[in-house]
Structures are given as structure tokens and as C-alpha cells.
C-alpha atoms as a PDB file:
ATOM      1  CA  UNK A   1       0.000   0.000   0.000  1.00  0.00           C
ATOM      2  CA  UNK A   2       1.302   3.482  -0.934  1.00  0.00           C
ATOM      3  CA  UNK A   3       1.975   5.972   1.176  1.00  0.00           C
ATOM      4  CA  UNK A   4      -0.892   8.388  -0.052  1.00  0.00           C
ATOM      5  CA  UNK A   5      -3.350   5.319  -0.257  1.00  0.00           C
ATOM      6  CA  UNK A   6      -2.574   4.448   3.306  1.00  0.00           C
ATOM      7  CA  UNK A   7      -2.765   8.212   4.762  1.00  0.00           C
ATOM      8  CA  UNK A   8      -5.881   8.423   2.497  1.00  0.00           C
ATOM      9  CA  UNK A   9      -7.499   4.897   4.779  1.00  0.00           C
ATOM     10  CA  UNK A  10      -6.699   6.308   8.050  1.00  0.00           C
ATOM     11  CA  UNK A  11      -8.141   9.415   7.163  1.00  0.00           C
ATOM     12  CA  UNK A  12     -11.708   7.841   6.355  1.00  0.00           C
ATOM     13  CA  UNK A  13     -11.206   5.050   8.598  1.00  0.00           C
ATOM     14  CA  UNK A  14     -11.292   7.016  12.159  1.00  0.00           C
ATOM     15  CA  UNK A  15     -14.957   8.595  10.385  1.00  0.00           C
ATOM     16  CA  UNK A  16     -15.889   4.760   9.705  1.00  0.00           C
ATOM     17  CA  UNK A  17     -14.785   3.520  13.491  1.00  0.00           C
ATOM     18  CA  UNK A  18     -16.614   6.052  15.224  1.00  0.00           C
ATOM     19  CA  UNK A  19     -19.811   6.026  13.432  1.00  0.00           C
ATOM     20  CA  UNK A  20     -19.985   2.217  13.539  1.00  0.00           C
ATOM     21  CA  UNK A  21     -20.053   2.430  17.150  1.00  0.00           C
ATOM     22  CA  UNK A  22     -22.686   5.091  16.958  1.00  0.00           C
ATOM     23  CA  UNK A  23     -24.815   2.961  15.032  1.00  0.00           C
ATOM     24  CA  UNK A  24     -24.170  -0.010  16.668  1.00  0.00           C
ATOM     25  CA  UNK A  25     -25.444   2.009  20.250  1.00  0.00           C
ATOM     26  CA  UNK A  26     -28.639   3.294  18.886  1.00  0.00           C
ATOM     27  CA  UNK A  27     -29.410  -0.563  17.823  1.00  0.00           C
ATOM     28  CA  UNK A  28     -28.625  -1.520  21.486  1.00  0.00           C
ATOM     29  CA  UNK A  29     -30.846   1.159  22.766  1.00  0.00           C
ATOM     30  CA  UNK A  30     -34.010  -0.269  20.976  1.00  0.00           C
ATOM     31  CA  UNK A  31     -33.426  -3.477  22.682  1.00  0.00           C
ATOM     32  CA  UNK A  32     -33.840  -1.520  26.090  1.00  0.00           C
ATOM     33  CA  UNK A  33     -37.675  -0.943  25.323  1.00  0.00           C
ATOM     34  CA  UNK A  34     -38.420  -4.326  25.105  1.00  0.00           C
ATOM     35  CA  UNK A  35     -39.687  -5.570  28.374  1.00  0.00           C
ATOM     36  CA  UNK A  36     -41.215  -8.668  29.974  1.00  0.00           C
ATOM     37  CA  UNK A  37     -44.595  -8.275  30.388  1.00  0.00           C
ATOM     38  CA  UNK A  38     -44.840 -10.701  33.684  1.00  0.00           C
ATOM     39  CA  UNK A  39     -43.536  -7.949  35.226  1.00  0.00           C
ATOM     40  CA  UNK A  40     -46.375  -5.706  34.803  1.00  0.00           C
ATOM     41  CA  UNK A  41     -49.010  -8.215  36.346  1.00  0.00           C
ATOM     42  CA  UNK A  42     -52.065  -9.350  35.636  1.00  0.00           C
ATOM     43  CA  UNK A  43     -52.895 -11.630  32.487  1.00  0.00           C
ATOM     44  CA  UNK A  44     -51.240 -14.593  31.202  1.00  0.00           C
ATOM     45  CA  UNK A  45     -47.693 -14.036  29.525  1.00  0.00           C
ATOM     46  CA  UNK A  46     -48.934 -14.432  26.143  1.00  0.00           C
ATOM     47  CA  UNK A  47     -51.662 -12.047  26.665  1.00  0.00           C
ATOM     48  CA  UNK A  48     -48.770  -9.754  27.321  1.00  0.00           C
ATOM     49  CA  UNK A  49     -46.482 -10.391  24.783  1.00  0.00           C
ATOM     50  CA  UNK A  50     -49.453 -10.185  21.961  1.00  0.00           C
ATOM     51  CA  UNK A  51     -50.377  -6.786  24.308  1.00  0.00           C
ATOM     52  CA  UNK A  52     -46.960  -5.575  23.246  1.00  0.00           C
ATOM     53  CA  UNK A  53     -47.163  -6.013  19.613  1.00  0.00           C
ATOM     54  CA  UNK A  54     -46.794  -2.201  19.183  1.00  0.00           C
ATOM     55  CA  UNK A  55     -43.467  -2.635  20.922  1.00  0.00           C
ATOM     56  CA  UNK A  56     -42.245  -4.887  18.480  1.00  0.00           C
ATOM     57  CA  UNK A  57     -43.246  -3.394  15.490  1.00  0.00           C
ATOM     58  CA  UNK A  58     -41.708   0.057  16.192  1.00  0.00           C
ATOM     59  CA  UNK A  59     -38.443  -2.093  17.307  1.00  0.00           C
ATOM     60  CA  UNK A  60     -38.069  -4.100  14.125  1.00  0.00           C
ATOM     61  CA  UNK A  61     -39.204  -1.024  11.851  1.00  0.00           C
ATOM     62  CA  UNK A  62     -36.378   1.335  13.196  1.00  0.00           C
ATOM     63  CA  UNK A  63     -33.735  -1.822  13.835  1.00  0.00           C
ATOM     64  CA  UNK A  64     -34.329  -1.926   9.910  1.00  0.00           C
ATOM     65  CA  UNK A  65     -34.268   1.381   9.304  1.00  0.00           C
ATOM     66  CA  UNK A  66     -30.909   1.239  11.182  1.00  0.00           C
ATOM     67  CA  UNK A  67     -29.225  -1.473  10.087  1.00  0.00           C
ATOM     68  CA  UNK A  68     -29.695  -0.071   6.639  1.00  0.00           C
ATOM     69  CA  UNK A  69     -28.431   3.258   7.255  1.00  0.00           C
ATOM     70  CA  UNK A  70     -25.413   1.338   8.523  1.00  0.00           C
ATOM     71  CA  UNK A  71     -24.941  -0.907   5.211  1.00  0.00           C
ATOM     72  CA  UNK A  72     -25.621   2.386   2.921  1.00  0.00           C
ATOM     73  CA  UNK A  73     -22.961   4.502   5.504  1.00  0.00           C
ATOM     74  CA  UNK A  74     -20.427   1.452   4.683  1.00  0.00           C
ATOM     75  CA  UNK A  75     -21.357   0.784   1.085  1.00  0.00           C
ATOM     76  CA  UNK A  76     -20.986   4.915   0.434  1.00  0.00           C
ATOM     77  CA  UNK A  77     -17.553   4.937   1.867  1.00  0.00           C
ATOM     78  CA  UNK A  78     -16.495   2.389  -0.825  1.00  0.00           C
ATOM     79  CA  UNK A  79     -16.279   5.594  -2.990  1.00  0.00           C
ATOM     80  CA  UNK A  80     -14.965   8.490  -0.838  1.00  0.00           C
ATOM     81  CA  UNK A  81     -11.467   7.913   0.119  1.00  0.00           C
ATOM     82  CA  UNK A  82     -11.103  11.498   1.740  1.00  0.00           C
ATOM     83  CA  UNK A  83     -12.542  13.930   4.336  1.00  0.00           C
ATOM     84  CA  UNK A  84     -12.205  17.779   5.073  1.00  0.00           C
ATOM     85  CA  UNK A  85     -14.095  19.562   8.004  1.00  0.00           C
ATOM     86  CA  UNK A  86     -16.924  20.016   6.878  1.00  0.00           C
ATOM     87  CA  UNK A  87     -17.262  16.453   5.800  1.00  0.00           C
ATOM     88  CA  UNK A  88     -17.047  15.328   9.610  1.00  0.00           C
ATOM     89  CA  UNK A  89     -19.435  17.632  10.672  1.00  0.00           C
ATOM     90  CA  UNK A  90     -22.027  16.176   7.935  1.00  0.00           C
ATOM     91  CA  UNK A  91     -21.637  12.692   9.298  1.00  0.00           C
ATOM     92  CA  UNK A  92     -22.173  14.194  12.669  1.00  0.00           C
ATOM     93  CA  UNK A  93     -25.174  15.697  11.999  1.00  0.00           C
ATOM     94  CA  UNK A  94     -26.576  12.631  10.061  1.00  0.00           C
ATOM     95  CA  UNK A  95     -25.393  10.769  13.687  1.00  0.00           C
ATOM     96  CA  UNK A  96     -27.369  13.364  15.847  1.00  0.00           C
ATOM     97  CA  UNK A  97     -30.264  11.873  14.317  1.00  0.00           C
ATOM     98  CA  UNK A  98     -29.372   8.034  14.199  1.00  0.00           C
ATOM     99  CA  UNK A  99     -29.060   8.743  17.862  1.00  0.00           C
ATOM    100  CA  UNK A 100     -32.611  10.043  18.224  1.00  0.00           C
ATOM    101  CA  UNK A 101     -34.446   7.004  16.549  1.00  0.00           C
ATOM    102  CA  UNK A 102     -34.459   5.103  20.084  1.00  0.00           C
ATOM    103  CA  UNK A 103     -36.252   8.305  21.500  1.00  0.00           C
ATOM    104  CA  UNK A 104     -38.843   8.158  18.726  1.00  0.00           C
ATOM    105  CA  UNK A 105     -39.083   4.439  18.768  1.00  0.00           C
ATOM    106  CA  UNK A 106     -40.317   4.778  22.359  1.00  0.00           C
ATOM    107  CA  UNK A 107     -42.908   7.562  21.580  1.00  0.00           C
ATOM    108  CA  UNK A 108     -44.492   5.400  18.430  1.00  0.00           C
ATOM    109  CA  UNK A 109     -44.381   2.276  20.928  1.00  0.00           C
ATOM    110  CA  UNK A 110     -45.925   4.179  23.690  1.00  0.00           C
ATOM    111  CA  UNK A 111     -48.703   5.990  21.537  1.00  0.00           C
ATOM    112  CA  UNK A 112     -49.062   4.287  18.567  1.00  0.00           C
ATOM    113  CA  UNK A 113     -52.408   2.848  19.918  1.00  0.00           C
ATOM    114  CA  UNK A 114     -53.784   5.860  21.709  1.00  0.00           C
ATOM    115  CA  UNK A 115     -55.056   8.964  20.778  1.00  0.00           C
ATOM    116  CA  UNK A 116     -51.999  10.543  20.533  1.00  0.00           C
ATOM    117  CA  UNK A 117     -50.590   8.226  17.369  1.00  0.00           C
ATOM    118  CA  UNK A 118     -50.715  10.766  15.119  1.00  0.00           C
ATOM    119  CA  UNK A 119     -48.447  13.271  16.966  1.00  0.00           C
ATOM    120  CA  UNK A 120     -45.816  10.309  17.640  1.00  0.00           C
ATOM    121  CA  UNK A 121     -45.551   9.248  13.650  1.00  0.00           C
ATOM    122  CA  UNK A 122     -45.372  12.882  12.683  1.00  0.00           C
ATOM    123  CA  UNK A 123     -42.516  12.935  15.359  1.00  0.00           C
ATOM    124  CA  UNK A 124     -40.840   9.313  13.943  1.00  0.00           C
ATOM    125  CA  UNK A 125     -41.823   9.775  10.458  1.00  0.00           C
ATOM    126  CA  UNK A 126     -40.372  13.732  10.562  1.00  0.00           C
ATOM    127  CA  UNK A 127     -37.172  12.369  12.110  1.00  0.00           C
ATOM    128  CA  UNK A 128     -36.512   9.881   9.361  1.00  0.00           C
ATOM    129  CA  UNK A 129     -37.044  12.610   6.723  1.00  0.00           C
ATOM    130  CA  UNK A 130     -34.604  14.848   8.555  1.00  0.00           C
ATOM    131  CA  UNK A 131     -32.086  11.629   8.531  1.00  0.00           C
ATOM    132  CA  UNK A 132     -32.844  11.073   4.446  1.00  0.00           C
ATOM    133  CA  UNK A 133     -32.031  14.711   4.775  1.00  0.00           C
ATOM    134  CA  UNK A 134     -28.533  14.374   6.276  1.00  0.00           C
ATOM    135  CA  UNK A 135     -27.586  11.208   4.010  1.00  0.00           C
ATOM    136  CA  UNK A 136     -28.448  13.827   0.890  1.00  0.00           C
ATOM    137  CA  UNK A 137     -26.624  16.675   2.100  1.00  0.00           C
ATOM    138  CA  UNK A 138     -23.273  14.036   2.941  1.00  0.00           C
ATOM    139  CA  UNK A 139     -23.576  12.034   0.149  1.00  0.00           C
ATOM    140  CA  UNK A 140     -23.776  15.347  -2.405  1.00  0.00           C
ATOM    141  CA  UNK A 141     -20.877  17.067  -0.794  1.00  0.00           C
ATOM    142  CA  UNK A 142     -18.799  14.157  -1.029  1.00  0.00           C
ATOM    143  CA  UNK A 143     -19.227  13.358  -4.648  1.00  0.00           C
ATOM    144  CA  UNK A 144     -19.940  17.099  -6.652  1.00  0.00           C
ATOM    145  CA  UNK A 145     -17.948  17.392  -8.104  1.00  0.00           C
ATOM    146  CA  UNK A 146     -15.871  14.001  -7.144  1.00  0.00           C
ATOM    147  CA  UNK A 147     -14.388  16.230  -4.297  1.00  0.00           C
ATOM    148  CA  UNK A 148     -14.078  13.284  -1.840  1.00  0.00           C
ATOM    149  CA  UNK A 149     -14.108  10.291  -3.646  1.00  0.00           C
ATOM    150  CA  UNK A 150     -12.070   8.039  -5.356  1.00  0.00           C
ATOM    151  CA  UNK A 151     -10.647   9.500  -8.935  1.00  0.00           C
ATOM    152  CA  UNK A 152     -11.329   5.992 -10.581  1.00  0.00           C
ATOM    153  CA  UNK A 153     -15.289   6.757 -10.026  1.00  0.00           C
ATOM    154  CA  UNK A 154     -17.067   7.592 -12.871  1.00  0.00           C
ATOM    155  CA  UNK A 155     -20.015   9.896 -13.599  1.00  0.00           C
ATOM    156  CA  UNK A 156     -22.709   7.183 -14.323  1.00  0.00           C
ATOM    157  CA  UNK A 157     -21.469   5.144 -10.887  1.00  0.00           C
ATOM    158  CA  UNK A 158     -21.727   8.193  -9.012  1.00  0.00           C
ATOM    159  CA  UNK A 159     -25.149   9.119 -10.819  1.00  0.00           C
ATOM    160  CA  UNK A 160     -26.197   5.318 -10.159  1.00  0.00           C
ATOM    161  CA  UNK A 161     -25.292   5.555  -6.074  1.00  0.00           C
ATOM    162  CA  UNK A 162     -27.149   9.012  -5.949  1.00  0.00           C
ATOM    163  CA  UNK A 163     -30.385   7.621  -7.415  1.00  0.00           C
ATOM    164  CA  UNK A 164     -30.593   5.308  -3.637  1.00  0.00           C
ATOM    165  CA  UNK A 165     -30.666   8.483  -2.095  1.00  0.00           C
ATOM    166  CA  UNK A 166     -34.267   9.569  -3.765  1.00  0.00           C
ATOM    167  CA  UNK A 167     -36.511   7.001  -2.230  1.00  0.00           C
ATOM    168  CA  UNK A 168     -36.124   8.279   1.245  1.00  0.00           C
ATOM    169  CA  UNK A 169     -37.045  11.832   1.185  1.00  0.00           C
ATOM    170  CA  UNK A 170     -40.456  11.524  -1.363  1.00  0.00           C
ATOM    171  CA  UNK A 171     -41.535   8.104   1.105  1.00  0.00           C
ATOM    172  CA  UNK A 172     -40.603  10.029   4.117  1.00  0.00           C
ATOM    173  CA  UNK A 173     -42.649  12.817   3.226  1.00  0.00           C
ATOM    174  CA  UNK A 174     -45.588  11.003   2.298  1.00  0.00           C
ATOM    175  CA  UNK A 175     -45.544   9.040   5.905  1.00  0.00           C
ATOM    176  CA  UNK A 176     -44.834  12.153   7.115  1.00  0.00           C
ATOM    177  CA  UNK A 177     -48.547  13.229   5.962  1.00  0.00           C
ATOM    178  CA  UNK A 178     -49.761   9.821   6.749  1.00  0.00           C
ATOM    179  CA  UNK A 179     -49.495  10.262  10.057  1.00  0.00           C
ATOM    180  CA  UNK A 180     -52.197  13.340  10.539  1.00  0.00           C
ATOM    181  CA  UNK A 181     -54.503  10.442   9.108  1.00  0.00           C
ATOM    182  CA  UNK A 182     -53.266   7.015  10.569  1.00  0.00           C
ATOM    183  CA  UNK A 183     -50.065   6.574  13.228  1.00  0.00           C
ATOM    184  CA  UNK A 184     -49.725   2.683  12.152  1.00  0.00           C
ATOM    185  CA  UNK A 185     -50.642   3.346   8.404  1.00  0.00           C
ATOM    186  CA  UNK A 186     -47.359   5.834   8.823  1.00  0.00           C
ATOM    187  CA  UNK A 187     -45.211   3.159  10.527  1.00  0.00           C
ATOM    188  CA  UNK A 188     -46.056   0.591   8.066  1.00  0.00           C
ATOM    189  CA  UNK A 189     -44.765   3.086   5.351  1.00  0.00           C
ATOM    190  CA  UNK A 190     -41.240   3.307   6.891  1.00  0.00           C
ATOM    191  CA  UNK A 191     -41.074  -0.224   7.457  1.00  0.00           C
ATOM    192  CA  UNK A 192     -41.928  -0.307   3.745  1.00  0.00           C
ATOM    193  CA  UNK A 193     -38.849   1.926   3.204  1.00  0.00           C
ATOM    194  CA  UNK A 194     -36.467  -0.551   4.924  1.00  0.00           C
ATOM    195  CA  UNK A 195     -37.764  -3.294   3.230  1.00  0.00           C
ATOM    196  CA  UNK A 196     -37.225  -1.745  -0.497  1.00  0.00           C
ATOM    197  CA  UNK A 197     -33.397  -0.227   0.049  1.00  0.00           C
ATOM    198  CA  UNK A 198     -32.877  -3.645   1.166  1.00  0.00           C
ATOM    199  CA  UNK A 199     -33.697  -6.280  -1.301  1.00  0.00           C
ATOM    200  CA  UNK A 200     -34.553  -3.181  -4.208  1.00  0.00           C
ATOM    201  CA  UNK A 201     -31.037  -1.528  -4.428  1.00  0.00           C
ATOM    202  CA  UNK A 202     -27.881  -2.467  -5.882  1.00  0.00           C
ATOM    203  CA  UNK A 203     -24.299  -2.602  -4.080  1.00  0.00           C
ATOM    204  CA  UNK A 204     -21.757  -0.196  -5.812  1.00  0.00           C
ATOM    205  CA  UNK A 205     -19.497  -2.343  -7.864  1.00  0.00           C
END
């Protein structure tokens, strides 16, 4: 490995390190809402397990949502090889909000069957758009015009990556709306969103 090539993987790889370990914590933190229900009293335990089902669907909806933000964070570093200040403080906003989604999680599990359902999807749906936001803003500064990735990229990979990056914002803005109608119909949508970036989108080559 060259000496450029080598300065160029340490440079990226401290960025990749430290948001793995971000991402990996806000997965851990979902597991933290899930509780035994025997605990609460009353009722058999498989009255409250099926009792918790809204629980388990906010958990699996935003441990997909997370664990493909992590997979798109890793696959998009496949094609930026450098970083600059402004860079870092990007990927630490997009963070800021992969930190939230255990704080939203818990409203849409705590709500999502009350009256108040609405006001927690607009709260989980809006924070999702805000993190389709970040991965825009990141991904565009990296790549126009092929300021921090590799020189070997071409136009039409770049132009294939960026085309992931669409889904998120239009979906995230319709479950956005969703939610003044339906809370679950909202949830459902995001989950749907997880779902298509990962069996409906291609690894970079």
C-alpha cells in the first residue's frame, strides 16, 4: 500500500470507526424498550407479549431502518477515500439523528395505539425525513464534483449511487402526511422503506 493510499485509509477510517459504534449504540438502545410483560401483572404471559405487539413493530421497523443506514454509511464509503471539516461535521449531523431514533421508537411504541398516534408518527416519520435529509446533504458534498471520492469513479457510478438516495425523502414525506390520518398506516410506510433499500437496491461495484 502506498503511502498516499494508506494516509488516504486512516483518514476515512477514524470517520468509519466512530460512526460504527454510533450505530451499533442506537441498535442496542431499541433493545432496552423491550420488556417482559410478567412484570407488569395481571394476564397470562402471552396475553402480554401479543399486548406488546406495538413494541415490536416500532423495534423491528427502526432496527431496519438502522441497520440499513449502517450498510448504505459502509457501502458509500467504498467511494470516498477522503474527508475535510466540513465532511465530519455532515456525518455528525446525520449521527445526531441516528441517535434520536431510540427516543422516537419509544414515543411510536408508547402511543401508537392511543389517541396521541398521530403526533408520535409525525414525530418518527419527521425524524426519518430529517435523517434522508442528512444522508443527501453528505452524500452530495462528497461526490460534486468528485471532491471526496475516489478518482477511478465515474459519472454514471456516481449518478447510479445518488439515485438510492431519492426514495427516502419523497416516502418520508408522504408518511410524514400519513401520520395526521393514521399513526400505524405511517409506521407501516417506513417499514416499507427498509424493506425496499434492502432487497430493491444495488451494491456499488
Amino acid at each position: 500500500m502506498s503511502p498516499t493510499v494508506e494516509m488516504r485509509a486512516k483518514e476515512t477510517g477514524r470517520i468509519e470507526a466512530f460512526s460504527d459504534g454510533v450505530f451499533a449504540f442506537a441498535i442496542t438502545l431499541l433493545v432496552l424498550y423491550l420488556k417482559d410483560p410478567a412484570l407488569s401483572g395481571g394476564g397470562s404471559l402471552l396475553q402480554g407479549l401479543v399486548s406488546q405487539w406495538p413494541t415490536f413493530f416500532a423495534f423491528v421497523t427502526s432496527f431496519m431502518t438502522i441497520l440499513i443506514m449502517w450498510v448504505g454509511h459502509h457501502e458509500m464509503f467504498t467511494y470516498i477515500v477522503r474527508a475535510d471539516r466540513q465532511f465530519m461535521f455532515l456525518n455528525g449531523f446525520l449521527l445526531f439523528f441516528v441517535t434520536l431514533t431510540p427516543f422516537t421508537t419509544s414515543l411510536v411504541a408508547d402511543h401508537i395505539t392511543s389517541s396521541d398516534s398521530g403526533t408520535a408518527a409525525v414525530v418518527y416519520s419527521g425524524s426519518f425525513l430529517l435523517l434522508a435529509t442528512a444522508w443527501n446533504l453528505i452524500w452530495r458534498y462528497a461526490s460534486g464534483p468528485h471532491r471526496l471520492i475516489a478518482e477511478h469513479i465515474t459519472a454514471a457510478q456516481v449518478k447510479a449511487f445518488t439515485r438510492n438516495f431519492y426514495v427516502g425523502p419523497v416516502f418520508y414525506t408522504v408518511a410524514l402526511l400519513v401520520a395526521l390520518v393514521s399513526g400505524i398506516a405511517s409506521v407501516v410506510l417506513i417499514l416499507g422503506v427498509a424493506v425496499f433499500y434492502a432487497v430493491g437496491t444495488r451494491s456499488p461495484r
